[in-house]
Protein backbone atom coordinates (compact mmCIF):
# COMPACT_ATOMS: atom_id res chain seq x y z
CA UNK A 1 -14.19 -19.95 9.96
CA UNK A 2 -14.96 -17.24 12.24
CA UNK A 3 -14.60 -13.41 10.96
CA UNK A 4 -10.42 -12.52 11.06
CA UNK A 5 -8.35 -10.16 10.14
CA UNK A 6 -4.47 -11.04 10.30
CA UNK A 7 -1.62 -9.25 8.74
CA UNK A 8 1.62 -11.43 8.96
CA UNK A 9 4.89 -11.18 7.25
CA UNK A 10 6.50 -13.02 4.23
CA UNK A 11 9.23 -15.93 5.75
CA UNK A 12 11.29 -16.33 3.19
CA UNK A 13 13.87 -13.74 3.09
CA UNK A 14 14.19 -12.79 -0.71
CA UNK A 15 10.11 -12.31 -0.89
CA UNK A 16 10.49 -10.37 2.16
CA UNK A 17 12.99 -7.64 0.44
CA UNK A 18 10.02 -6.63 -1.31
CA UNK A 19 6.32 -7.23 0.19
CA UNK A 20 6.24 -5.27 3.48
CA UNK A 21 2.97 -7.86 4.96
CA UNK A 22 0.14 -9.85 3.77
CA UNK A 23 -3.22 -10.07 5.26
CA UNK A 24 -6.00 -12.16 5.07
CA UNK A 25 -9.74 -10.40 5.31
CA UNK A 26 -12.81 -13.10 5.93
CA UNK A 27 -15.88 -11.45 7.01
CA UNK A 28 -18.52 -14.02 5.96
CA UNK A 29 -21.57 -12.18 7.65
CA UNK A 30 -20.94 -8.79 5.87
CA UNK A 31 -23.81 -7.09 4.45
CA UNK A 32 -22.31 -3.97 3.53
CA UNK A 33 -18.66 -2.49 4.94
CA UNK A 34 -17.88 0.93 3.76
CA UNK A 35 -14.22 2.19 4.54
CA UNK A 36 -11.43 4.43 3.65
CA UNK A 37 -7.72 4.10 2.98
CA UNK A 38 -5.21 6.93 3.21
CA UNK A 39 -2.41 7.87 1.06
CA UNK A 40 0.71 5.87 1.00
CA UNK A 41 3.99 4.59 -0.71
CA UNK A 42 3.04 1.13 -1.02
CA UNK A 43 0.96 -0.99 -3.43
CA UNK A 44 -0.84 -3.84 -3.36
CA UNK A 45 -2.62 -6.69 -5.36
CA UNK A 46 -5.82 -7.75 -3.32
CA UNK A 47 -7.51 -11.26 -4.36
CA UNK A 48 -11.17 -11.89 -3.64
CA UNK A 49 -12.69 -15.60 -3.95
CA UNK A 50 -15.80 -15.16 -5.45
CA UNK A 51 -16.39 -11.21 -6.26
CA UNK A 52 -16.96 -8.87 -8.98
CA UNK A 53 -16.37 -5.13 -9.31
CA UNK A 54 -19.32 -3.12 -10.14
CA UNK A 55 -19.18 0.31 -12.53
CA UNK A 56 -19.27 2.32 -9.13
CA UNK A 57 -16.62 0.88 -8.11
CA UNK A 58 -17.64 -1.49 -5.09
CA UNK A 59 -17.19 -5.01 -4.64
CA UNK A 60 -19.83 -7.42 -4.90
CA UNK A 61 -19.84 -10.97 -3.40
CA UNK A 62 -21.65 -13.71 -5.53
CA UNK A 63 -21.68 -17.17 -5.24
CA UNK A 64 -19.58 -19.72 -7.77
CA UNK A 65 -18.69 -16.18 -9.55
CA UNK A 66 -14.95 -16.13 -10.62
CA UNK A 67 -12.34 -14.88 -7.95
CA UNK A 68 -11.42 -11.12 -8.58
CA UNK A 69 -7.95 -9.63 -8.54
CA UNK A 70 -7.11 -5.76 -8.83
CA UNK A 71 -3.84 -4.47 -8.60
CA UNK A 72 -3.58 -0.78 -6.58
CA UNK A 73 -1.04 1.61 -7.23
CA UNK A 74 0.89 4.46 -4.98
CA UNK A 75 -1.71 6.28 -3.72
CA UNK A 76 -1.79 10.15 -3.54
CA UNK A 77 -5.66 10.47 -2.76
CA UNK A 78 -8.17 9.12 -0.21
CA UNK A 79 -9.56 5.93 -1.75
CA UNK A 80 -13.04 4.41 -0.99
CA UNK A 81 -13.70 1.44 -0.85
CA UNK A 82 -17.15 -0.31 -0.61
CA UNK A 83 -17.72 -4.23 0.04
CA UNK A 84 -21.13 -5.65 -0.40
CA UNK A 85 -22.11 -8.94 1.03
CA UNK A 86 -19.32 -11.97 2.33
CA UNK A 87 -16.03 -10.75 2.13
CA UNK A 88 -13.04 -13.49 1.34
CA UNK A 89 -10.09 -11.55 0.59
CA UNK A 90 -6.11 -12.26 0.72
CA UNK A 91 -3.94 -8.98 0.20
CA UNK A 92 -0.45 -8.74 -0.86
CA UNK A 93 1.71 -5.34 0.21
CA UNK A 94 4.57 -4.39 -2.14
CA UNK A 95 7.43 -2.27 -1.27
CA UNK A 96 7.58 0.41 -3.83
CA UNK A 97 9.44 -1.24 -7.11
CA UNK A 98 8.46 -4.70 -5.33
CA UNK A 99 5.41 -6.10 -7.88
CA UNK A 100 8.04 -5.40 -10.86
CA UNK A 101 10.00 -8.38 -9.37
CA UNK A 102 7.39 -10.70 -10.31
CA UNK A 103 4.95 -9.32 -12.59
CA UNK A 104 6.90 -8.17 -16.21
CA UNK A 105 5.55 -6.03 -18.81
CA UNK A 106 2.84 -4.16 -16.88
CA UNK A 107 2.01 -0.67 -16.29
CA UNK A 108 1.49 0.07 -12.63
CA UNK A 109 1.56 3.30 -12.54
CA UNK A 110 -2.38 2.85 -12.32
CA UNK A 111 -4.78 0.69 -11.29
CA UNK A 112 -5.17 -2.78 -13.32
CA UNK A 113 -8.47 -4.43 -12.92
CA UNK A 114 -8.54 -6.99 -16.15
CA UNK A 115 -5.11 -9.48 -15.27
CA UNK A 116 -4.29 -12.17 -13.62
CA UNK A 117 -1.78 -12.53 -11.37
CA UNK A 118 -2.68 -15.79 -10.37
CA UNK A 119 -4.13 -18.80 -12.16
CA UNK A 120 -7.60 -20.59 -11.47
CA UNK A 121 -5.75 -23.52 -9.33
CA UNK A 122 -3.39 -21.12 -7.42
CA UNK A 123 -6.53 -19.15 -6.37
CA UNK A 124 -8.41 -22.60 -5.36
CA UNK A 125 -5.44 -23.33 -3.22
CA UNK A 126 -5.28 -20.40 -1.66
CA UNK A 127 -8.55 -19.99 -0.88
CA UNK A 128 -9.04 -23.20 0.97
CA UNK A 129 -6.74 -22.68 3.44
CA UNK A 130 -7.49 -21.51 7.04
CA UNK A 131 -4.27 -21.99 8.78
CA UNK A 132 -1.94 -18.74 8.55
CA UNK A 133 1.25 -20.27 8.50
CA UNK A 134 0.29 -22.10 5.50
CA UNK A 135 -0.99 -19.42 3.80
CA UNK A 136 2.04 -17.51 4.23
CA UNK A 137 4.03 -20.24 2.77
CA UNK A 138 2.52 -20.90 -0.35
CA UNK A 139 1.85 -17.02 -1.13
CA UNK A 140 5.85 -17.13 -0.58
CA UNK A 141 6.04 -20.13 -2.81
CA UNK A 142 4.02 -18.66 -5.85
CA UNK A 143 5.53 -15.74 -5.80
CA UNK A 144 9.12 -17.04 -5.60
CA UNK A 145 8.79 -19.00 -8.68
CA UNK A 146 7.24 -15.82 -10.05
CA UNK A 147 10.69 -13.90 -9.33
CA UNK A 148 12.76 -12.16 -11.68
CA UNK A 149 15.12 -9.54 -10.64
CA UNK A 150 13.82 -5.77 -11.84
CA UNK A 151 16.45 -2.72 -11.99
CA UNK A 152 15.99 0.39 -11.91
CA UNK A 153 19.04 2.36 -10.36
CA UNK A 154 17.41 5.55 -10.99
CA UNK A 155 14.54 4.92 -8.42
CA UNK A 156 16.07 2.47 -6.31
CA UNK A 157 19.07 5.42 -5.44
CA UNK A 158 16.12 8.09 -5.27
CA UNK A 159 14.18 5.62 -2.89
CA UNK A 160 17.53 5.26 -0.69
CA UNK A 161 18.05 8.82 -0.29
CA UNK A 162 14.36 9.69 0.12
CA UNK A 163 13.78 7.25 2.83
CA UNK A 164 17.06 8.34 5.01
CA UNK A 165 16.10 10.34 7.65
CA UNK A 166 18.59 13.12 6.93
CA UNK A 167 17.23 13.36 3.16
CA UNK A 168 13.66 13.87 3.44
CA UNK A 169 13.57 17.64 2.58
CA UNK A 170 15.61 17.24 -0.88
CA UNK A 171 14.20 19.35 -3.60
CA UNK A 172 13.32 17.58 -6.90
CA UNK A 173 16.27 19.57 -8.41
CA UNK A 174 18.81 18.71 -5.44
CA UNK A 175 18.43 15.04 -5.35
CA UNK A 176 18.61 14.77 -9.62
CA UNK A 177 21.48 16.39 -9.08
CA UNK A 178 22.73 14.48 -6.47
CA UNK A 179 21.40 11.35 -8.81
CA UNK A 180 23.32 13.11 -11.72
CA UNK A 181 20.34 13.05 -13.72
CA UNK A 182 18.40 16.23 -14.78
CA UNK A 183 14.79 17.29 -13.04
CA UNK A 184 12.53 16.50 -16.21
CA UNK A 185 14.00 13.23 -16.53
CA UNK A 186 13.81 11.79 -12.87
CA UNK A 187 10.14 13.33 -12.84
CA UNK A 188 8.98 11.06 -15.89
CA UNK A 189 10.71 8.20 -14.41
CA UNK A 190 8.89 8.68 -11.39
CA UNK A 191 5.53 9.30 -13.08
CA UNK A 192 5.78 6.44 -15.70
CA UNK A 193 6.71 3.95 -12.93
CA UNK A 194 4.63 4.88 -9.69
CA UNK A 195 2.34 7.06 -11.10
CA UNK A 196 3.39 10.10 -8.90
CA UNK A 197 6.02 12.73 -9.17
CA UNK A 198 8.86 13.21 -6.81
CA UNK A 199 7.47 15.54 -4.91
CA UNK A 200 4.75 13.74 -4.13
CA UNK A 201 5.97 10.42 -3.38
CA UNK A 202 8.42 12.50 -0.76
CA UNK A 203 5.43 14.01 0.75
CA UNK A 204 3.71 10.44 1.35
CA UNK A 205 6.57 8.81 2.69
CA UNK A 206 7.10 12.04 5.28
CA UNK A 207 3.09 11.92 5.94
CA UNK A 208 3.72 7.97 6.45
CA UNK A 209 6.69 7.89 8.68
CA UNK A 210 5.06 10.83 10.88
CA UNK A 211 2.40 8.36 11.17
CA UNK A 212 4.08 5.20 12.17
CA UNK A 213 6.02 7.35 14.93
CA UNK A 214 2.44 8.74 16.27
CA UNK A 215 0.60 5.53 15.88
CA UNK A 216 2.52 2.82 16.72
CA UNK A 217 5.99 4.37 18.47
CA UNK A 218 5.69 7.31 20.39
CA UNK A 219 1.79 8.34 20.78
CA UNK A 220 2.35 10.94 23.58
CA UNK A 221 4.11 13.03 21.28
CA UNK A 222 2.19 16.46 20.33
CA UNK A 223 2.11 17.40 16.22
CA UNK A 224 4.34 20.63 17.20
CA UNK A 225 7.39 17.91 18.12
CA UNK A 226 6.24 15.89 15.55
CA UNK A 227 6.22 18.71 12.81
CA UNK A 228 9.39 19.63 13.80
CA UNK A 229 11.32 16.16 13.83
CA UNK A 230 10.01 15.72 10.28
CA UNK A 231 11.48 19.24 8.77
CA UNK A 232 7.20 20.88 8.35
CA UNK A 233 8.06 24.32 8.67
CA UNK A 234 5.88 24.56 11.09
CA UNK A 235 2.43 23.16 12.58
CA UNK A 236 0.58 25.04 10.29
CA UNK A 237 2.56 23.41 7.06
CA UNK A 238 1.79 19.81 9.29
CA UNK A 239 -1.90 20.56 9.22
CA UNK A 240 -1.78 21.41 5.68
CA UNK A 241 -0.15 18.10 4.45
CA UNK A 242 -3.05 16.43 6.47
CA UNK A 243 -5.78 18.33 4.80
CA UNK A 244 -4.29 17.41 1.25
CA UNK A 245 -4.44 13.51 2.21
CA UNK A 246 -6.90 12.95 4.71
CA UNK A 247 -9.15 16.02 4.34
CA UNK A 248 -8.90 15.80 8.15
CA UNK A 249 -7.16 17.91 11.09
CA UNK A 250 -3.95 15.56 11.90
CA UNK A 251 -6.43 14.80 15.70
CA UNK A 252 -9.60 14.10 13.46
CA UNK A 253 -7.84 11.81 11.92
CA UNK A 254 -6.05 10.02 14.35
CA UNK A 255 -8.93 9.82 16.41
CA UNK A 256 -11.52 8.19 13.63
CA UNK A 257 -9.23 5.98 12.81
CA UNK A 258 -8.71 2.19 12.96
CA UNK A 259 -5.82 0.46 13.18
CA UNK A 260 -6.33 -2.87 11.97
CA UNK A 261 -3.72 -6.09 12.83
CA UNK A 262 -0.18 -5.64 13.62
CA UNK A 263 0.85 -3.73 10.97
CA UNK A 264 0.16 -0.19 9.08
CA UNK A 265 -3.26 -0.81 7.92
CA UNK A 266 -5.10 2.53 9.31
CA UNK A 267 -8.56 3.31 7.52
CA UNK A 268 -11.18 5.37 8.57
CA UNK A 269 -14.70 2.83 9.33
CA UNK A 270 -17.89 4.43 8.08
């Protein structure tokens, strides 16, 4: 198998309410790939055949070692990620709220490093297969029987009003009241369950959407239309929100970027 990189989209519809895309990553002459990711709302549980995670962090491949599965939360920071040697990777994307359908009884409001989501066989199978089409069917498959439907109407309204176009700007105080909860409350709800506060998941999905629109839908358009579609003040508060996530100019970033596949996946190379 030659080196690929494919993001494709669950097929069956109830999976699809709640993981955005997988991907499949298969680099099998890597020596050493270096890269980061950028903040955003989603989460993801990445499986690697034959890996292990060393104390720094990075990934190591070894052969006949046991596959390695890590779980990644909402992410408010730059993340770094290092890969050492063969990469052989499959990557689920949740929705925010979409792991809980599957996975009970875990915290992931942080990283998890030391479960498995998938069993020895499951792995074996999903390793071994080349085709695409396949692989999105049985992902679908071992997830479906995984299913169990998770509530929680306090997040799932927030995420409906914070993802309408006319509600992005909502104060933490405005939208519990709107929610009919009070401000300490919907802020430990938020924190125990995504690990970030309202405010900050807000920011990432305006920082995300003003993204998508530059990236992928309208790439003429200049930061100063852009800042103003998405309710920043002004540039200046636009350029800010980059620095915080990106530690980049909203240009610098854009242009040392990579967009990989066909869907959001946008890291920085090094």
């Amino acid at each position: 198998m030659s080196e690929i990189f494919k993001t494709f989209k669950p097929q069956n519809s109830l999976i699809a309410k709640y993981i955005d895309y997988y991907y499949l990553d298969f680099k099998p002459k890597n020596v050493l790939r270096e890269f980061e990711c950028y903040p955003h709302f989603n989460n993801t549980i990445s499986l690697y055949k034959s890996h292990k995670r060393l104390n720094d962090g990075s990934i190591l491949f070894e052969d006949n070692s046991c596959p390695l599965q890590i779980f990644t939360p909402i992410r408010d920071k730059i993340l770094p990620i290092k890969q050492k040697g063969k990469i052989h990777r499959i990557v689920i994307v949740f929705q925010p709220l979409g792991v809980q359908q599957f996975f009970k009884d875990l915290d992931f409001s942080g990283y998890l490093i030391d479960f498995n989501f998938f069993n020895q066989r499951e792995l074996t199978s999903l390793f071994e297969i080349e085709d695409i089409f396949k692989l999105r069917e049985m992902l679908d498959s071992f997830l479906l029987k995984r299913y169990e439907n998770y509530e929680n109407i306090i997040l799932e309204n927030s995420m409906t009003c914070i993802f309408s176009n006319d509600e992005y700007l909502l104060s933490t105080e405005a939208l519990a009241l709107k929610l009919n909860v009070s401000r300490r409350h919907l802020n430990r709800v938020f924190n125990q369950v995504f690990g970030v506060s309202v405010k900050k998941f807000q920011k990432i999905v305006v920082f995300r959407k003003l993204l998508n629109r530059k990236l992928f839908e309208n790439p003429e358009k200049t930061f100063t239309s852009l800042a103003h579609e998405f309710y920043y003040s002004d540039q200046s508060h636009l350029i800010k929100t980059f620095q915080e996530f990106t530690l980049k100019s909203p240009k610098k970033f854009i242009d040392e970027g990579t967009h990989l596949g066909n869907e959001d996946t946008f890291w920085k190379i090094l």
